[in-house]
Protein backbone atom coordinates (compact mmCIF):
# COMPACT_ATOMS: atom_id res chain seq x y z
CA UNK A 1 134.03 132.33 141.41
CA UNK A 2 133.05 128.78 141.58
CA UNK A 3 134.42 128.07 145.22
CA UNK A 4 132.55 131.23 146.23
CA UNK A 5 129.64 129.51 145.21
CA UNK A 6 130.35 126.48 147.31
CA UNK A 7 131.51 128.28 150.22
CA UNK A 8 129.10 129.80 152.30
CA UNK A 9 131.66 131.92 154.26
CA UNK A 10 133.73 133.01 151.68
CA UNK A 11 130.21 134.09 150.27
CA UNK A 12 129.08 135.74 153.25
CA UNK A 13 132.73 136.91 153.29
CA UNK A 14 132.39 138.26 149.39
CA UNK A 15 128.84 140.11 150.36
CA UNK A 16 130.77 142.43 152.70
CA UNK A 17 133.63 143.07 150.86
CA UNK A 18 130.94 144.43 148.02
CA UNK A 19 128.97 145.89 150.57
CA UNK A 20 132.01 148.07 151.79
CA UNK A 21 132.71 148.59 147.91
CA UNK A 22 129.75 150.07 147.43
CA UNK A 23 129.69 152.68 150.40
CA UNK A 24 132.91 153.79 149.70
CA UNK A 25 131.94 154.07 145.66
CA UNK A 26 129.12 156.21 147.26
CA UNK A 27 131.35 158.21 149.52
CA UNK A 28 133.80 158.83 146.69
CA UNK A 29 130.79 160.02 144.33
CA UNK A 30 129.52 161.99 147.45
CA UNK A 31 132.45 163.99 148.11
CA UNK A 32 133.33 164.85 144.44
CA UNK A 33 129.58 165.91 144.02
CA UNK A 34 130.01 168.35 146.98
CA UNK A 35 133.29 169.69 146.09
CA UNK A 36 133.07 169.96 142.04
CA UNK A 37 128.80 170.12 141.58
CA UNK A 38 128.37 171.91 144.44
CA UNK A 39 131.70 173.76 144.82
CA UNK A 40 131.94 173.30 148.39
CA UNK A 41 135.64 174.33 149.70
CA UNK A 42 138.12 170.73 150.50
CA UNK A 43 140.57 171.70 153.73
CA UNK A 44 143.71 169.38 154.22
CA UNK A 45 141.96 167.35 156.04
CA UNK A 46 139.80 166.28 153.55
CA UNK A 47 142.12 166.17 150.99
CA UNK A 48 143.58 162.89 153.49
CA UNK A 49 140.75 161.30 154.05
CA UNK A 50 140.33 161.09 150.56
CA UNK A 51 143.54 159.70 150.01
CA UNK A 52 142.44 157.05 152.36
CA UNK A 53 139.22 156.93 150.78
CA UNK A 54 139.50 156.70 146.63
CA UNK A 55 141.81 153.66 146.42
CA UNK A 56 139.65 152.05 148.56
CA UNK A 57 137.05 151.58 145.46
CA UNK A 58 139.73 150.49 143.22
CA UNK A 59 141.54 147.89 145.47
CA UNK A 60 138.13 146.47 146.95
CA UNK A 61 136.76 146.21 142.83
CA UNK A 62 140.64 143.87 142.70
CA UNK A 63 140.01 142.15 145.33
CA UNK A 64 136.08 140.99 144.82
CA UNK A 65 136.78 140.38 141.08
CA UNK A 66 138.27 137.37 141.11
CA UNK A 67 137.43 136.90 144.76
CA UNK A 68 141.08 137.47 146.96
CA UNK A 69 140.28 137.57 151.06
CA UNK A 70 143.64 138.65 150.76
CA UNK A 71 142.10 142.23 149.93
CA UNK A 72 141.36 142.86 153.79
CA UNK A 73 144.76 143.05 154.42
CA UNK A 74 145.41 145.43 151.91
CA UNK A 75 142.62 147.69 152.77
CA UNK A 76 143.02 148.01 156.82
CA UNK A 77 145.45 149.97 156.29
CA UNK A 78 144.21 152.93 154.38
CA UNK A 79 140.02 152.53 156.65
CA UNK A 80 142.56 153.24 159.52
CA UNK A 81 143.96 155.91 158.46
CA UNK A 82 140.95 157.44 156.88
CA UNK A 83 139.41 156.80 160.68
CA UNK A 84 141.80 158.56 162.47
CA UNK A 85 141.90 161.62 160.28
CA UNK A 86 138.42 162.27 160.22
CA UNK A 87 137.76 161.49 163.96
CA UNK A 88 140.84 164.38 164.61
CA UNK A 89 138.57 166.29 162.26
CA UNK A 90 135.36 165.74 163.63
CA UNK A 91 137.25 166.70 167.18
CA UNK A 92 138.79 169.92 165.17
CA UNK A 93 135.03 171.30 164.54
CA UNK A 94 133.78 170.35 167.71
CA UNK A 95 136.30 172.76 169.55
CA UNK A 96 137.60 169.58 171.31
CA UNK A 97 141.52 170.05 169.39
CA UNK A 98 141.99 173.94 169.69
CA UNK A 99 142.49 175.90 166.33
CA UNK A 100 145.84 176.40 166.73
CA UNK A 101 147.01 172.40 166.58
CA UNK A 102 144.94 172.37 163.37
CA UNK A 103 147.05 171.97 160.24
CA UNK A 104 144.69 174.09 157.93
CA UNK A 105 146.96 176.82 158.70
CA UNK A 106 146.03 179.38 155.50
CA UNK A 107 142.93 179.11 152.78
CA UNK A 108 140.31 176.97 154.07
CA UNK A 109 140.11 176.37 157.99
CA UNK A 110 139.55 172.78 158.96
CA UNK A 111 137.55 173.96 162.06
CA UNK A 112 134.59 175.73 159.42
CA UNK A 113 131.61 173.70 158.20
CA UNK A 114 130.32 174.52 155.04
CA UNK A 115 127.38 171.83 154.61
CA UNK A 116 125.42 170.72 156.72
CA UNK A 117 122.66 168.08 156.89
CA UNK A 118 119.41 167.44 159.23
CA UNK A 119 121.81 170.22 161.64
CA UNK A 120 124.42 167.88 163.15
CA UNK A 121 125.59 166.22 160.42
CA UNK A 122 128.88 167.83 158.37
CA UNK A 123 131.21 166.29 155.78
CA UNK A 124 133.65 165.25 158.88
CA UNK A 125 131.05 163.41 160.71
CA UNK A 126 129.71 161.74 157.61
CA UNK A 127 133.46 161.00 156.81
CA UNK A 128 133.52 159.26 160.01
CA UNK A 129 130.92 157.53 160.23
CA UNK A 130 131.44 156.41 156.44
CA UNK A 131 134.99 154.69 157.94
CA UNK A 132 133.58 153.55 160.48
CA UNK A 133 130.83 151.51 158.66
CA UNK A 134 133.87 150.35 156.53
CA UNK A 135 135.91 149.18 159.49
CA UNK A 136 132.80 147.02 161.21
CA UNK A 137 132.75 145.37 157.39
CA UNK A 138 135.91 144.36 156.86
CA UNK A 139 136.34 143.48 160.88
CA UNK A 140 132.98 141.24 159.74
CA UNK A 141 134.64 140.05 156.83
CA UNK A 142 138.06 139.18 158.49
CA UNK A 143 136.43 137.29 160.83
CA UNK A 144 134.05 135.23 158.31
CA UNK A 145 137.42 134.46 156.57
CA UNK A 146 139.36 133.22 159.53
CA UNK A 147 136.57 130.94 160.93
């Protein structure tokens, strides 16, 4: 912790790694709220994005705690991943991918909404733009590390 405290980028660096801990703590609280408080049905594609998503919270905690930049390289991996899911997703509900290349095949249909916030804004699009935000701060962070 000490050459954290001497180092203003691997400060700065530290601050987005916890920032990026943070939202995806959030995002992990979020989605168990909607699917076990609120009993909202999870589709396959959910179910991956949160497999992207919930190690995240774990392996960014390692990685802050001591401080490891290292942690950026662990994480790209799964904020990828998560990405791409949700933006097939969010192109699933939007009618972009037709129903029949969706792999929510029997129980829940990918291509159904069941929440909905402000009127645009379902659990695909906030799990897109949650890995997105994630991305842009650990592309920050990356980039505060190698300079």
């Amino acid at each position: 912790m000490e050459a954290i405290k001497q180092d203003p980028a691997s400060r700065t660096t530290w601050s987005l790694l916890f920032a990026a801990w943070v939202l995806v703590t959030v995002a992990t609280l979020g989605s168990l709220f909607f699917s076990e408080i609120m009993e909202v049905p999870v589709c396959v594609l959910c179910w991956y994005q949160r497999i992207a998503l919930y190690p995240l919270v774990l392996i960014l905690a390692i990685g802050l705690l001591p401080f490891d930049p290292r942690v950026l390289h662990y994480t790209t991996a799964l904020t990828v991943a998560g990405w791409l899911t949700a933006a097939y997703h969010v192109l699933l509900v939007a009618g972009v991918i037709p129903e029949s290349a969706q792999p929510c095949v029997q129980g829940i249909p990918c291509s159904e909404t069941h929440l909905s916030l402000l009127g645009f804004l379902n659990i695909p699009t906030l799990s897109l733009l949650t890995f997105s935000a994630i991305g842009v701060l650990l592309f920050l962070a990356y980039r505060m590390e190698s300079s």
